[in-house]
C-alpha atoms as a PDB file:
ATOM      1  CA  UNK A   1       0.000   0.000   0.000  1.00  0.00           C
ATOM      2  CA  UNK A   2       2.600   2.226   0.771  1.00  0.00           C
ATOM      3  CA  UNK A   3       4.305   2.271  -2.517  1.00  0.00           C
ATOM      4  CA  UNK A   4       1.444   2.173  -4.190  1.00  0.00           C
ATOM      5  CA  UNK A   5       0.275   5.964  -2.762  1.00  0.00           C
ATOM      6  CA  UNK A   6       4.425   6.680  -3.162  1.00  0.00           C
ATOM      7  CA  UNK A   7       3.263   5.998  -7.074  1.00  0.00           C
ATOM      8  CA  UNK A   8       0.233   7.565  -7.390  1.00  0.00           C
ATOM      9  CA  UNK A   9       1.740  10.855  -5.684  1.00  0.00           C
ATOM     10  CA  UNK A  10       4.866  10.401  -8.503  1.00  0.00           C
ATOM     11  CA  UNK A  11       2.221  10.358 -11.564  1.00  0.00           C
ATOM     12  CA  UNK A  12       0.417  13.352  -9.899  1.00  0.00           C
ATOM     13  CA  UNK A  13       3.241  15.265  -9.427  1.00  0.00           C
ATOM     14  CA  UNK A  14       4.323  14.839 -12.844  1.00  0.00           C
ATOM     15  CA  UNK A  15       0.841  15.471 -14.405  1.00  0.00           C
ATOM     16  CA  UNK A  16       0.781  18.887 -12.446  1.00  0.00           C
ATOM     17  CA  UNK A  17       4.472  19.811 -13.260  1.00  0.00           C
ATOM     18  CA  UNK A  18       2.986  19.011 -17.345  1.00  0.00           C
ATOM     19  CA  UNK A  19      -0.195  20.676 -16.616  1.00  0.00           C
ATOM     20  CA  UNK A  20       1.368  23.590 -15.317  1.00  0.00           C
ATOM     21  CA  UNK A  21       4.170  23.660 -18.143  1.00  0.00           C
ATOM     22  CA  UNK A  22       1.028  23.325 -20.940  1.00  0.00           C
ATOM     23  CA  UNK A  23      -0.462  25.719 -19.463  1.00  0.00           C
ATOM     24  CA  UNK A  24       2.259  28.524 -19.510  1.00  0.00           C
ATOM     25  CA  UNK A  25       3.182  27.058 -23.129  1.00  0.00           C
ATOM     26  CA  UNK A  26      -0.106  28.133 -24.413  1.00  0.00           C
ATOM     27  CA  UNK A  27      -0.173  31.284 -22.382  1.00  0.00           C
ATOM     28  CA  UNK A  28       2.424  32.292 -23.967  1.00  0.00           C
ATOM     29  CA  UNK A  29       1.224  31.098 -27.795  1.00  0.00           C
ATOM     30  CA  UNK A  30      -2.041  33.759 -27.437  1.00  0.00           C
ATOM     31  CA  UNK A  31       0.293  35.993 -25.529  1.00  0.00           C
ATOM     32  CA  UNK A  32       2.202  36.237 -29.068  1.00  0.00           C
ATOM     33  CA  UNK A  33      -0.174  35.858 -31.301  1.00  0.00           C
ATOM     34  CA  UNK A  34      -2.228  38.336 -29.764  1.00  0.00           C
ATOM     35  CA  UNK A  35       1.021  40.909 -29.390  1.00  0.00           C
ATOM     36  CA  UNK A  36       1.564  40.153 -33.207  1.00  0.00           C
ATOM     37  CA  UNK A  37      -2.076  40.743 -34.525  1.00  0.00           C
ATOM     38  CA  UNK A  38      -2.020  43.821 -32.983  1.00  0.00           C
ATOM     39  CA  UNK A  39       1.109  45.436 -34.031  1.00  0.00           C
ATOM     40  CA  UNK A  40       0.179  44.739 -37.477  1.00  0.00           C
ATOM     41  CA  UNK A  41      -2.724  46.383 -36.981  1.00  0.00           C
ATOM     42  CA  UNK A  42      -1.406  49.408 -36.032  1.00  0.00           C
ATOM     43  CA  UNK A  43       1.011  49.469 -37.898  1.00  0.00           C
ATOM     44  CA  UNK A  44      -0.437  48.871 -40.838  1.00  0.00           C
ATOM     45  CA  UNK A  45      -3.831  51.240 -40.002  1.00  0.00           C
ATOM     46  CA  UNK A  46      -1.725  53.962 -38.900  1.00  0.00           C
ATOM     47  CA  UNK A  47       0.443  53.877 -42.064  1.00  0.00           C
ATOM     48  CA  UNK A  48      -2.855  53.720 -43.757  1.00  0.00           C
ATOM     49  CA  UNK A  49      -4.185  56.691 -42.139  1.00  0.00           C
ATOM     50  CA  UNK A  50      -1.116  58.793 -43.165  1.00  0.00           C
ATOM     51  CA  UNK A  51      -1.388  57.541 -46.099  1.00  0.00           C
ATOM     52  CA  UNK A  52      -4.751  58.555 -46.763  1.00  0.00           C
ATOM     53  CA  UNK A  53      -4.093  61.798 -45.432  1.00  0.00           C
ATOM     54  CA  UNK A  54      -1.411  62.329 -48.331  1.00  0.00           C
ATOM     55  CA  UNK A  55      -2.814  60.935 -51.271  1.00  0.00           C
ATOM     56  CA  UNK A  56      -1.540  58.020 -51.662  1.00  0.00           C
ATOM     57  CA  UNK A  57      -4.205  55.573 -50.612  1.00  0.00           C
ATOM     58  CA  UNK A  58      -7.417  57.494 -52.058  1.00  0.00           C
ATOM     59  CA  UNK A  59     -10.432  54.904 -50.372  1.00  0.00           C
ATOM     60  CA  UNK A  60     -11.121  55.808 -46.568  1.00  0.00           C
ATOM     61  CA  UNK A  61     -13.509  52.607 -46.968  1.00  0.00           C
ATOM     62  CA  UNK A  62     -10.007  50.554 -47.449  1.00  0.00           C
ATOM     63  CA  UNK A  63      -9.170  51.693 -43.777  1.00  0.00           C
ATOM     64  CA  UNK A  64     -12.496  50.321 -41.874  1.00  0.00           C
ATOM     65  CA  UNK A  65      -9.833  47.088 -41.896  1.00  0.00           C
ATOM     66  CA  UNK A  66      -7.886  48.567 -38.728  1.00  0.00           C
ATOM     67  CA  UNK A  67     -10.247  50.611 -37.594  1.00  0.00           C
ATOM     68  CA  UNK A  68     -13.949  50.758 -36.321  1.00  0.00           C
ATOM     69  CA  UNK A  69     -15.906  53.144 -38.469  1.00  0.00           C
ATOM     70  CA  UNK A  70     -16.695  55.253 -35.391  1.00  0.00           C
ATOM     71  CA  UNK A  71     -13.192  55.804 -34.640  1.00  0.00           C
ATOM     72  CA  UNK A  72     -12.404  57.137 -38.441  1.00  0.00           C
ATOM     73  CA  UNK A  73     -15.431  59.412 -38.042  1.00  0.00           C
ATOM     74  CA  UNK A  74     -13.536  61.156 -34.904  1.00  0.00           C
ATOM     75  CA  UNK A  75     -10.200  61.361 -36.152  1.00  0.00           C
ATOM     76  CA  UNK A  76      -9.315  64.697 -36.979  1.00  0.00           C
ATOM     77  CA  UNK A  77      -6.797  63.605 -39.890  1.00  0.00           C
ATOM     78  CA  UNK A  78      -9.281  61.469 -41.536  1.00  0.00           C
ATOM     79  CA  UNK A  79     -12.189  63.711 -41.714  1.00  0.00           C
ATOM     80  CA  UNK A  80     -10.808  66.804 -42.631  1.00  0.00           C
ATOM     81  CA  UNK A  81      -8.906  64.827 -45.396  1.00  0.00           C
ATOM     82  CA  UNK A  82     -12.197  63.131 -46.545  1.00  0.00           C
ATOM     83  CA  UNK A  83     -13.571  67.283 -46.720  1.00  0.00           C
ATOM     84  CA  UNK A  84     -10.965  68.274 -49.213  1.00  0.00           C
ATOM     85  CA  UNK A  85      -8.560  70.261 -46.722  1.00  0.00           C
ATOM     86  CA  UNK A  86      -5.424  68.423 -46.628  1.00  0.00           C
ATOM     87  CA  UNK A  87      -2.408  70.051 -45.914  1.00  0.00           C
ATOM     88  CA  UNK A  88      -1.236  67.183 -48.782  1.00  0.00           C
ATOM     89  CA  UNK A  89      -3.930  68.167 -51.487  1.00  0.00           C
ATOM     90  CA  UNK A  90      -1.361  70.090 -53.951  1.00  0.00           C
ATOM     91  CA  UNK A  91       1.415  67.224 -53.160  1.00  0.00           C
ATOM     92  CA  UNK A  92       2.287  63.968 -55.418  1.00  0.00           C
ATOM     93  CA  UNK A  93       3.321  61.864 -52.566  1.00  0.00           C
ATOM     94  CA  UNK A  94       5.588  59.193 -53.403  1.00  0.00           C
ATOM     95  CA  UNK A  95       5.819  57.556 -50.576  1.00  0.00           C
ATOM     96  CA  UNK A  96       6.445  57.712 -47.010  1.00  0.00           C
ATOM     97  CA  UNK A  97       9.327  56.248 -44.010  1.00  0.00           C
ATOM     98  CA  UNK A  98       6.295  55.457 -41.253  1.00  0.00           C
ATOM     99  CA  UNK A  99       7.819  54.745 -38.011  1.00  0.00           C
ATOM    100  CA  UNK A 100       5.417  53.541 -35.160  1.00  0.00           C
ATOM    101  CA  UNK A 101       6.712  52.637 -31.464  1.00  0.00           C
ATOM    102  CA  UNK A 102       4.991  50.754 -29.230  1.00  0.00           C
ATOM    103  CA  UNK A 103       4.548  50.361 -25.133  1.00  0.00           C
ATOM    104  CA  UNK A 104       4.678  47.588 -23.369  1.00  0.00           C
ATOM    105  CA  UNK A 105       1.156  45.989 -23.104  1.00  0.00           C
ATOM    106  CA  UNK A 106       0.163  42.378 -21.390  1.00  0.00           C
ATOM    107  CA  UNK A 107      -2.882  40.631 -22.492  1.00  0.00           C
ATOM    108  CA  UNK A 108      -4.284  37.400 -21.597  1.00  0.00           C
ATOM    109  CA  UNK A 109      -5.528  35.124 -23.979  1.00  0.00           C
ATOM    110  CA  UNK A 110      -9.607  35.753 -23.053  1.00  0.00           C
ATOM    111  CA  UNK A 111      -9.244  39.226 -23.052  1.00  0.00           C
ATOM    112  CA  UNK A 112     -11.083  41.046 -25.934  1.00  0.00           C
ATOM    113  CA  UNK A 113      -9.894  44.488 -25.659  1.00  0.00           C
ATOM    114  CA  UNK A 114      -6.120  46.526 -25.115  1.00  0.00           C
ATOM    115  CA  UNK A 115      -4.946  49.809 -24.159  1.00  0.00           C
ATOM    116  CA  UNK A 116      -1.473  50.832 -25.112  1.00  0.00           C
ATOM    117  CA  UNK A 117       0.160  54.209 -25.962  1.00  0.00           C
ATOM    118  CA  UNK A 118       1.892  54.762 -29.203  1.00  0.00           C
ATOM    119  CA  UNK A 119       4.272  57.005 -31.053  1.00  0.00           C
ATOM    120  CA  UNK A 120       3.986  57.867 -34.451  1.00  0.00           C
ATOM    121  CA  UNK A 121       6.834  59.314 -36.976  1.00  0.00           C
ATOM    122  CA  UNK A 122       7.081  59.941 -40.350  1.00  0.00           C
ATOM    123  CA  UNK A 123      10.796  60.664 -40.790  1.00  0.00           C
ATOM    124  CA  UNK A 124      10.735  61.527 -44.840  1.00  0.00           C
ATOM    125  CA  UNK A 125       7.973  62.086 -47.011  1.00  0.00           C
ATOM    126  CA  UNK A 126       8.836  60.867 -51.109  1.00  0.00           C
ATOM    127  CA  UNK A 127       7.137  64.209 -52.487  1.00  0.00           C
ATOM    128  CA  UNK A 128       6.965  67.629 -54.691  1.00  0.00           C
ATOM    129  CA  UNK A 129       4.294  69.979 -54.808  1.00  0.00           C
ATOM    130  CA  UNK A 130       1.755  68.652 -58.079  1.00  0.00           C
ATOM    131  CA  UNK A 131       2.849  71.143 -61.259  1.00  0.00           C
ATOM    132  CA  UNK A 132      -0.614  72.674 -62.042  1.00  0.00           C
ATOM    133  CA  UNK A 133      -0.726  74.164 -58.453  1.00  0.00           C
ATOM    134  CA  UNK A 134       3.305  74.917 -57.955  1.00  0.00           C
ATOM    135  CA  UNK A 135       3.700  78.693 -59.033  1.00  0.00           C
ATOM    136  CA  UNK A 136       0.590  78.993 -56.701  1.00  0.00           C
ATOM    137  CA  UNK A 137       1.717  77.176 -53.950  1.00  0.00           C
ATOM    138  CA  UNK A 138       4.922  78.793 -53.699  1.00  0.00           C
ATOM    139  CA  UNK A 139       3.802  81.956 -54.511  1.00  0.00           C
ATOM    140  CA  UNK A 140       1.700  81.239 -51.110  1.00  0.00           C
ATOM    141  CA  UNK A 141       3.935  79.574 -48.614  1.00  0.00           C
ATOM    142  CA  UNK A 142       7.530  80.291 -50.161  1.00  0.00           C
ATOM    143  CA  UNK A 143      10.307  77.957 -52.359  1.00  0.00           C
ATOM    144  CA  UNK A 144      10.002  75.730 -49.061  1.00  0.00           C
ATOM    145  CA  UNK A 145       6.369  74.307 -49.875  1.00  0.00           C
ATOM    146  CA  UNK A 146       7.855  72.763 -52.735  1.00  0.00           C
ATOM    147  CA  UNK A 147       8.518  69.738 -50.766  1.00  0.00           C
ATOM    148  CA  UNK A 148       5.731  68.316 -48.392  1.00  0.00           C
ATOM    149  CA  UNK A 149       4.842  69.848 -45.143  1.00  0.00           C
ATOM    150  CA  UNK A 150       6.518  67.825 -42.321  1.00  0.00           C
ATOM    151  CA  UNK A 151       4.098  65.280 -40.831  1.00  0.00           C
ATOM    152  CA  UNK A 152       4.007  66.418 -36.621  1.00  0.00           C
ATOM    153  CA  UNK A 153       5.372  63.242 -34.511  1.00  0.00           C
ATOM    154  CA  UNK A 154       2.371  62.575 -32.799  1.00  0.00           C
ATOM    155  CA  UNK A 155       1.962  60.230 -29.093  1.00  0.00           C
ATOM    156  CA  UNK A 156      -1.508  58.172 -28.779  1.00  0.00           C
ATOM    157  CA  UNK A 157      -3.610  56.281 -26.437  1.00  0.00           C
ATOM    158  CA  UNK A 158      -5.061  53.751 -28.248  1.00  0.00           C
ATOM    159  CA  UNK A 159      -7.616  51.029 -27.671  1.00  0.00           C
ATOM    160  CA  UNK A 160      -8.133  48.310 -29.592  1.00  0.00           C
ATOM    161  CA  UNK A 161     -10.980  45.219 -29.217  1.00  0.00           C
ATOM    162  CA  UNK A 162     -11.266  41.974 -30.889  1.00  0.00           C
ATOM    163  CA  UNK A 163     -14.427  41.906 -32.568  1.00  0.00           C
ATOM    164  CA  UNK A 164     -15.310  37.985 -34.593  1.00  0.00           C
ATOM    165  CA  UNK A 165     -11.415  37.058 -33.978  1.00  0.00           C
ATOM    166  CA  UNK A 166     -10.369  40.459 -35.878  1.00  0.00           C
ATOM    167  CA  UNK A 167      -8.309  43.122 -33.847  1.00  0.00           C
ATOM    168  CA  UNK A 168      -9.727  46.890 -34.239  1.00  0.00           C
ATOM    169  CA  UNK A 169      -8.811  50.091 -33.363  1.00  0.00           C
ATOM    170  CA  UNK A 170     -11.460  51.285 -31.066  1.00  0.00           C
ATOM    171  CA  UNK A 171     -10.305  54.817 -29.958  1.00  0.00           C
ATOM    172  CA  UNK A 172      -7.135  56.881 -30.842  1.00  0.00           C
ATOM    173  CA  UNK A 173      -6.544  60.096 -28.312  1.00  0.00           C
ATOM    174  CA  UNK A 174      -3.488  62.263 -29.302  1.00  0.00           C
ATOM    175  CA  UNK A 175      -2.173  63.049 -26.017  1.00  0.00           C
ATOM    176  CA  UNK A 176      -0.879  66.310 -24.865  1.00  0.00           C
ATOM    177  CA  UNK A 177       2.824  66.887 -25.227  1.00  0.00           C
END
């Protein structure tokens, strides 16, 4: 009898020791797929957005990918793009170096929803003022504005949920510098 509970108490040990090691193991799987899911959503919505904003990527539609529709409808860049005024509008944009740093977040695998702060740069912006609307542009603004304005480095609070297995942005505050 005795070696038989010494047994049973050397399988159960085990099985918790596996359980336990399982257990982290796929912690850790949704950890990272979860952290990677949502960096390329930001990443790629926010270089969208810009992207918008300048020209390059002409359907806001094509955005409602990254982001809820709500949030577009509050974002200052993407509404006053969709109304014409661009600071872009007279600019052939290229293309763009988007840069976007991220903070340390921790999300377990049931949780539907994230809130992290971000930074957003835009380095160098591929560009030259479009040649119908140069001699006006310049006339306006100076020999500078033939290159495009500087995009401003911007820093974000951001929430994003997961809405049927799809990560979304849900909210993006600029905060104050």
């Amino acid at each position: 009898m005795k070696y038989l509970r010494r047994g049973i108490w050397f399988v159960a040990g085990r099985l918790a020791v596996l359980c336990l090691i399982l257990g982290l193991a796929i912690t850790v799987f949704y950890y990272a797929m979860n952290l990677s899911n949502i960096q390329i959503v930001l990443k790629d919505g926010m270089a969208g957005r810009a992207k918008y904003a300048m020209g390059i990527l002409t359907q806001k539609n094509d955005l409602t990918k990254y982001f809820q529709q709500n949030c577009l409808d509050a974002d200052d860049i993407t509404v006053t793009t969709g109304e014409g005024n661009s600071p872009y509008a007279n600019y052939n944009v290229r293309g763009i170096d988007h840069r976007l740093e991220m903070g340390f977040f921790w999300i377990w695998p049931w949780d539907n929803a994230v809130r992290l702060e971000i930074t957003e740069k835009i380095p160098r912006i591929d560009g030259r003022v479009k040649g119908l609307k140069a001699d006006e542009v310049i006339a306006q603004q100076g020999n500078s504005a033939i290159y495009p304005p500087e995009w401003p480095e911007a820093s974000y609070r951001v929430q994003l949920v997961k809405e049927n297995g799809v990560w979304k942005i849900r909210t993006l505050t600029r905060k104050a510098r």
